[in-house]
N, C-alpha and C. Protein backbone atom coordinates (compact mmCIF):
# COMPACT_ATOMS: atom_id res chain seq x y z
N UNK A 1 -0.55 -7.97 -23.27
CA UNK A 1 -0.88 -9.24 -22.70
C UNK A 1 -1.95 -9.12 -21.63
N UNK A 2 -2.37 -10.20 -21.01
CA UNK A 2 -3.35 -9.96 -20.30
C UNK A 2 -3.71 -9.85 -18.46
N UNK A 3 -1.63 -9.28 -18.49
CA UNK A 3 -1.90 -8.75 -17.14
C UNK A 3 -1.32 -7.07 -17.32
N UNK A 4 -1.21 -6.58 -18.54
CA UNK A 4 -1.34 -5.20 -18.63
C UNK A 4 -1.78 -4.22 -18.23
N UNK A 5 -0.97 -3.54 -17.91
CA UNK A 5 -2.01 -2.56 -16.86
C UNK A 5 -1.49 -1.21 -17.03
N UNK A 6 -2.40 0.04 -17.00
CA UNK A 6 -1.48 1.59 -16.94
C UNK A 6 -1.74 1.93 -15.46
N UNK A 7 -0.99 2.56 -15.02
CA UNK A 7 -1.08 3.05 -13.53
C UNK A 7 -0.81 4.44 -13.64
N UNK A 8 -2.16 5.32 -12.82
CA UNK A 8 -1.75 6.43 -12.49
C UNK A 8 -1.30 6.90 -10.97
N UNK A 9 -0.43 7.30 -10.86
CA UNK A 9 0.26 7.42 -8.88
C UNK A 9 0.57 8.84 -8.94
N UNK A 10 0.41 9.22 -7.57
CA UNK A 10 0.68 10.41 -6.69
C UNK A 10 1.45 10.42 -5.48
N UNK A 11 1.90 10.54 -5.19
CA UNK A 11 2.96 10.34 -3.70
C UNK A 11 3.66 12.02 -3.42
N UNK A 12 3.76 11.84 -1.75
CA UNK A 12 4.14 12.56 -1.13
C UNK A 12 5.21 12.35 0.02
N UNK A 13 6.00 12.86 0.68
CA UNK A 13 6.89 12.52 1.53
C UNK A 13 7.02 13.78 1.99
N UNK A 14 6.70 13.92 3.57
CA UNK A 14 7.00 14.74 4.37
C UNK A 14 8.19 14.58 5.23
N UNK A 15 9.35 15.27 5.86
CA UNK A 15 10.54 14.87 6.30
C UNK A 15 10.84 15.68 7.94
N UNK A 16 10.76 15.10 8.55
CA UNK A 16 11.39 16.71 9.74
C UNK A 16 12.62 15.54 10.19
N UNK A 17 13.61 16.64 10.87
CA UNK A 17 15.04 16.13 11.16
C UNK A 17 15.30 17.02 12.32
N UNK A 18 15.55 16.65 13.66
CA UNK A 18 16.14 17.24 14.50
C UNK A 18 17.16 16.69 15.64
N UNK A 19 18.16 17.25 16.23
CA UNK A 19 18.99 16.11 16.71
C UNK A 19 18.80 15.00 17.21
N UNK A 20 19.45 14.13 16.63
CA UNK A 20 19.19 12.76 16.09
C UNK A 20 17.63 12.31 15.92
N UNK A 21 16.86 12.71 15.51
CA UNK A 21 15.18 12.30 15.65
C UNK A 21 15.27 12.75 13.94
N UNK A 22 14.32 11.53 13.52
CA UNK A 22 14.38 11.55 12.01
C UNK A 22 12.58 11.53 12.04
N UNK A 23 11.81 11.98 11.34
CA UNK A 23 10.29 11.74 11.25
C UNK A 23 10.09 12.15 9.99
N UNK A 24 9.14 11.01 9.49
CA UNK A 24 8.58 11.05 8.20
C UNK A 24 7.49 10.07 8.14
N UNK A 25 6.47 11.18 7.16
CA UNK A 25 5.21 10.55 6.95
C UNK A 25 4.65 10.79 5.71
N UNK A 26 4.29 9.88 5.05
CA UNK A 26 4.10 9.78 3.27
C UNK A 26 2.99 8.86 3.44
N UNK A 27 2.58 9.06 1.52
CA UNK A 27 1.44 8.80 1.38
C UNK A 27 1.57 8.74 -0.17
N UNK A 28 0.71 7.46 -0.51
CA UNK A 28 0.72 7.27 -1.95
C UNK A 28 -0.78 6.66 -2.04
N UNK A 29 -0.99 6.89 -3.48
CA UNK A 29 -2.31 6.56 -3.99
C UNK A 29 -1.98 6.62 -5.73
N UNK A 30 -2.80 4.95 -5.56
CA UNK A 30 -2.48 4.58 -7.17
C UNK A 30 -3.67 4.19 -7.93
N UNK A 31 -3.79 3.90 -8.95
CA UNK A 31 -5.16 3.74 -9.76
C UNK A 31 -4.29 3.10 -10.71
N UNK A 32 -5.06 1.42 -11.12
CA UNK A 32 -4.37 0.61 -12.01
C UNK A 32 -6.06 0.08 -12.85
N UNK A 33 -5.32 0.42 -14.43
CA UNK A 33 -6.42 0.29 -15.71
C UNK A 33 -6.12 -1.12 -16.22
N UNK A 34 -6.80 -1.73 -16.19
CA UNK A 34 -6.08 -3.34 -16.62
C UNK A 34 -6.85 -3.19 -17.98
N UNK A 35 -5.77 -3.26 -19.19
CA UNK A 35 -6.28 -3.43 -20.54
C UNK A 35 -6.94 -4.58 -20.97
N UNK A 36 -6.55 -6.21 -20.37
CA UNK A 36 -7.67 -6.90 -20.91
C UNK A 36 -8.72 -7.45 -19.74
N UNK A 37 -7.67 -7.70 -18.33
CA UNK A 37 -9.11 -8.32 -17.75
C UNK A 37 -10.02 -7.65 -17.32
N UNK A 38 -11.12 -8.26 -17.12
CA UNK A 38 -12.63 -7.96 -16.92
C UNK A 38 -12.70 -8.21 -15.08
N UNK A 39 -13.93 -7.19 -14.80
CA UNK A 39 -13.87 -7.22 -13.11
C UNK A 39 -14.91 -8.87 -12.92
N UNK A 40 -15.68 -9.14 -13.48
CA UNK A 40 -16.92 -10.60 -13.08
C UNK A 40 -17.01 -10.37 -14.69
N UNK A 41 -17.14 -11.98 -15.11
CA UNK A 41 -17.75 -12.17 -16.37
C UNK A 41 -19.13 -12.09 -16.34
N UNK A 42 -20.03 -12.29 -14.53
CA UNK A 42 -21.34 -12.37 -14.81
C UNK A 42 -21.74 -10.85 -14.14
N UNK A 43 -21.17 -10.40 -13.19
CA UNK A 43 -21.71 -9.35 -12.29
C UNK A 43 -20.98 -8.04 -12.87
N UNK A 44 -19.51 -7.99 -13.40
CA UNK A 44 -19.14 -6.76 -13.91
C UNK A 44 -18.50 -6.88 -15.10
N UNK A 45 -19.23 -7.07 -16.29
CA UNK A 45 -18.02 -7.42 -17.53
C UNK A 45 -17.15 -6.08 -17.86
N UNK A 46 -17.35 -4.92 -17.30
CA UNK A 46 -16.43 -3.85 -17.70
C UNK A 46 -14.82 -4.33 -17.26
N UNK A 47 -13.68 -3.49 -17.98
CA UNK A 47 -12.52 -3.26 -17.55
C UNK A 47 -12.11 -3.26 -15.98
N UNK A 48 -11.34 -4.55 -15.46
CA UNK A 48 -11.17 -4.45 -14.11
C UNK A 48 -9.96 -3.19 -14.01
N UNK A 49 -10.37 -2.59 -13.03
CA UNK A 49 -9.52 -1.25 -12.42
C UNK A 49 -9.47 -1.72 -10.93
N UNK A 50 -8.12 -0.72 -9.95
CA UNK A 50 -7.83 -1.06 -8.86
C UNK A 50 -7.60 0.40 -8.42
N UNK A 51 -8.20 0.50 -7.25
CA UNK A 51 -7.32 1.48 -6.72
C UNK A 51 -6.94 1.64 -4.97
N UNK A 52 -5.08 2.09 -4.98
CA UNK A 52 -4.67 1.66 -3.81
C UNK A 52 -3.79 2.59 -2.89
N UNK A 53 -4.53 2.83 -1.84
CA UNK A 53 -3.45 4.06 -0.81
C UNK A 53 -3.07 3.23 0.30
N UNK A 54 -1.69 3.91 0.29
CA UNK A 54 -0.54 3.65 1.08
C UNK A 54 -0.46 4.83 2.25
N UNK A 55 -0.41 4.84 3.54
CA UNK A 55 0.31 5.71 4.28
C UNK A 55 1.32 5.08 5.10
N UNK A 56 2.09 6.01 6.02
CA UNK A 56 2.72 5.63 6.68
C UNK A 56 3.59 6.94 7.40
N UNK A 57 4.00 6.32 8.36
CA UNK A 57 4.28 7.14 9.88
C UNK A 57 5.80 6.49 10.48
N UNK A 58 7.11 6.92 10.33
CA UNK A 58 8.47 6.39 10.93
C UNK A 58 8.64 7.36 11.59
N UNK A 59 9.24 7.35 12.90
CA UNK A 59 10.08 7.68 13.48
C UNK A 59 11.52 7.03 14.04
N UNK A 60 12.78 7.57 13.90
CA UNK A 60 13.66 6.93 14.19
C UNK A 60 14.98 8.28 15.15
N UNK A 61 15.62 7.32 15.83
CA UNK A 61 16.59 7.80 17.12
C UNK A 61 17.97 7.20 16.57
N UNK A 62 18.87 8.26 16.59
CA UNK A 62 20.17 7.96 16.57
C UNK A 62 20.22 7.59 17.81
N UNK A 63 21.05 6.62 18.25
CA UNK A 63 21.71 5.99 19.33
C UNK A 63 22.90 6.14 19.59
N UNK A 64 23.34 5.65 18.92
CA UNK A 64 24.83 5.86 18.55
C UNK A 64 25.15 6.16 17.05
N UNK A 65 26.18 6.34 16.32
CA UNK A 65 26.95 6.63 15.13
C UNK A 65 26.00 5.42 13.84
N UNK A 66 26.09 4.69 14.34
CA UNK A 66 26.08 3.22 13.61
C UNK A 66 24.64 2.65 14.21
N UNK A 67 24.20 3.08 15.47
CA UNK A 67 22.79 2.17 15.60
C UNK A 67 21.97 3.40 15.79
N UNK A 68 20.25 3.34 15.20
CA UNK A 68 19.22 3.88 15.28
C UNK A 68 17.95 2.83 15.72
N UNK A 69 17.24 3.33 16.48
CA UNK A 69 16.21 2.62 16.69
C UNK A 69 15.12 3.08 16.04
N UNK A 70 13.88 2.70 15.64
CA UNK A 70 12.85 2.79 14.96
C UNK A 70 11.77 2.44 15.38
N UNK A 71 10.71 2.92 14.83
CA UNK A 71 8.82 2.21 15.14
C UNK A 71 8.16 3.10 13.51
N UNK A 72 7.38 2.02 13.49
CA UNK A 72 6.47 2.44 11.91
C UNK A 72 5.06 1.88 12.00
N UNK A 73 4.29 2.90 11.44
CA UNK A 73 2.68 2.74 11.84
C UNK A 73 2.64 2.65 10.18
N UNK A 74 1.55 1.51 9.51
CA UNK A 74 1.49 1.53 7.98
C UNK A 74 0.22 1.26 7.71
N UNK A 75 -0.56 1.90 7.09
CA UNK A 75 -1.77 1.66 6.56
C UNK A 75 -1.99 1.60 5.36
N UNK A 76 -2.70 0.04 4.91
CA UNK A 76 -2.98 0.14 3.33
C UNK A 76 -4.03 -0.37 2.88
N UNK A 77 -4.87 -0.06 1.86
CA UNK A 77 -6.25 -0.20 1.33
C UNK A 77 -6.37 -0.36 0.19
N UNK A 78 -7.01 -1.41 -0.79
CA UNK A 78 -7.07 -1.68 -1.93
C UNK A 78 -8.94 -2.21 -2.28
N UNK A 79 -8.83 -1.48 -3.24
CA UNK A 79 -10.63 -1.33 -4.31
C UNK A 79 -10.44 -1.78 -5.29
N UNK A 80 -10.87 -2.77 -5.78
CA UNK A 80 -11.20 -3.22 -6.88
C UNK A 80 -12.46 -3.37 -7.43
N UNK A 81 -12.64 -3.07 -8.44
CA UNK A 81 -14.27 -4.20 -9.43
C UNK A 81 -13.68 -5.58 -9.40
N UNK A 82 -13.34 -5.88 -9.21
CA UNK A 82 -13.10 -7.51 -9.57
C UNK A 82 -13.47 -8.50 -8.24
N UNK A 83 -14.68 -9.44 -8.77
CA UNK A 83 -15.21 -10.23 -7.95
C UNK A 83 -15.05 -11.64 -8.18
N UNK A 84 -14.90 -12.72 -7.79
CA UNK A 84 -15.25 -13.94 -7.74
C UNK A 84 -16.53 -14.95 -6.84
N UNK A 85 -16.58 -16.28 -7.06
CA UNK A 85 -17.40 -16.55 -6.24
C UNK A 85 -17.07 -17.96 -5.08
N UNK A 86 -17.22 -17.93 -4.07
CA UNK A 86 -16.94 -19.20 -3.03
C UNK A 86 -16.98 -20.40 -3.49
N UNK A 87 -17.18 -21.16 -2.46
CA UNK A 87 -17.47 -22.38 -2.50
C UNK A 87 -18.65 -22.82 -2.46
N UNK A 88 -19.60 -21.85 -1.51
CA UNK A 88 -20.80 -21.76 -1.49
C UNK A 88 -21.61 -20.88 -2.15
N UNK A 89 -21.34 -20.36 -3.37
CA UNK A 89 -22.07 -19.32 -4.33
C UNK A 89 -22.10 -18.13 -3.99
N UNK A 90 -21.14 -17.25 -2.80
CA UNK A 90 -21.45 -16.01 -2.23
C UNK A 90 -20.29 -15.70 -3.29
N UNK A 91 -20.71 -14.01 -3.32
CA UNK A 91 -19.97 -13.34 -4.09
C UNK A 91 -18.52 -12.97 -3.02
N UNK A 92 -17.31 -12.81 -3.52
CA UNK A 92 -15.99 -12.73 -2.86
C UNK A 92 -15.51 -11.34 -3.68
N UNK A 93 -14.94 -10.63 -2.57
CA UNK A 93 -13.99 -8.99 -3.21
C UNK A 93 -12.93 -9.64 -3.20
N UNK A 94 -12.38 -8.85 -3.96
CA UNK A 94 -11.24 -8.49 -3.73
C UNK A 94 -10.51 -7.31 -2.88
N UNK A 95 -10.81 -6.51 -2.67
CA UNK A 95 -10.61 -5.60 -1.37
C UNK A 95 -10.51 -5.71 -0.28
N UNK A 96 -9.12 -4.84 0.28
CA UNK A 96 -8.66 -5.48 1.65
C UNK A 96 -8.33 -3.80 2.21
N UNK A 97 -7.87 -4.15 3.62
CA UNK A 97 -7.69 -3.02 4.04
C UNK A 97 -6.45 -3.96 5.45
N UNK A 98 -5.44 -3.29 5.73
CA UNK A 98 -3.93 -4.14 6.18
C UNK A 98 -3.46 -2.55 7.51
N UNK A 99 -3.11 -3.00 8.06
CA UNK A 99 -2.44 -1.71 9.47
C UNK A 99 -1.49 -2.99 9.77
N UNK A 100 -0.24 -2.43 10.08
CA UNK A 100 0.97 -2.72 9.94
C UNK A 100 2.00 -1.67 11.32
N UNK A 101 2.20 -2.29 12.38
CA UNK A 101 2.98 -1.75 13.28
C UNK A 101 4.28 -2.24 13.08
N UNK A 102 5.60 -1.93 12.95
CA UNK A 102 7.11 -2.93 13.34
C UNK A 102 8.18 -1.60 13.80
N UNK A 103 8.66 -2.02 14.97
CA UNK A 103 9.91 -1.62 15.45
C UNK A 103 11.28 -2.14 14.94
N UNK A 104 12.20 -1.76 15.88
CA UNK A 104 13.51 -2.40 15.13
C UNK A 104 14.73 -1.55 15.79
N UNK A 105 15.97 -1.73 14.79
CA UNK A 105 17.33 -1.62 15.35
C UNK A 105 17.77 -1.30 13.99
N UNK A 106 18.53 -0.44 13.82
CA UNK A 106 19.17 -0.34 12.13
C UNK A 106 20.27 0.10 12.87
N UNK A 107 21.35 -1.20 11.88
CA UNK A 107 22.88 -0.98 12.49
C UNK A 107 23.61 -1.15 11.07
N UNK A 108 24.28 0.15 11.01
CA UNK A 108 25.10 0.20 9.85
C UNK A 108 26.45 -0.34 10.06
N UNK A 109 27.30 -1.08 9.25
CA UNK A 109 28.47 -1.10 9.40
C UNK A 109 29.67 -1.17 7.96
C-alpha cells in the first residue's frame, strides 16, 4: 500500500548502576524506504526515504524503596527527500531537529 515502508535500525544502550544511581545513554538510528511514495512530484520524483537518530541521556536516584527521582536530556533529528510547497510558492522540508529536557518522580506501588 502506499504508506509501506522497509526500515533499517541500529540501536545501542549503555547502562551503569551504582548505589541507588541508575545511568543510561542510548542511541538509535533508522533509515525508512517508502515503496510507493515519491519525495516532490516536481523537484524529487525518486523514492521518498527518511532517515532518523534518536539519543538520549537518564539519570535516576533511588529515594526511597518505591520513589526514584529522574532528569532526561533527548535529542532527535529527522532527513527526508520529501518536499512540499507554502502558501507562498517557497519550497517546505520536511526535516526537523527536537531537544527534549523532563524531570520527574517514579513511584511504584
Amino acid at each position: 500500500g502506499y504508506f509501506d515502508y522497509t526500515r533499517y535500525s541500529v540501536s545501542e544502550q549503555l547502562r551503569y548502576r551504582a548505589k541507588g544511581w541508575e545511568i543510561r545513554a542510548q542511541a538509535r538510528l533508522a533509515y525508512y524506504d517508502y515503496d510507493v511514495q515519491i519525495g516532490n512530484v516536481l523537484l524529487d520524483p525518486s523514492r521518498r526515504h527518511r532517515t532518523d537518530l534518536d539519543l538520549s541521556l537518564r539519570a535516576e536516584r533511588n529515594l526511597f524503596k518505591s520513589l526514584k527521582c529522574f532528569a532526561e536530556l533527548a535529542h532527535a533529528e529527522s532527513s527526508s527527500n520529501q518536499t512540499s510547497f507554502g502558501e507562498r510558492g517557497e519550497r517546505v522540508s520536511f526535516d526537523y531537529t527536537a531537544n527534549t529536557i523532563s524531570a520527574g518522580f517514579d513511584w511504584e506501588f
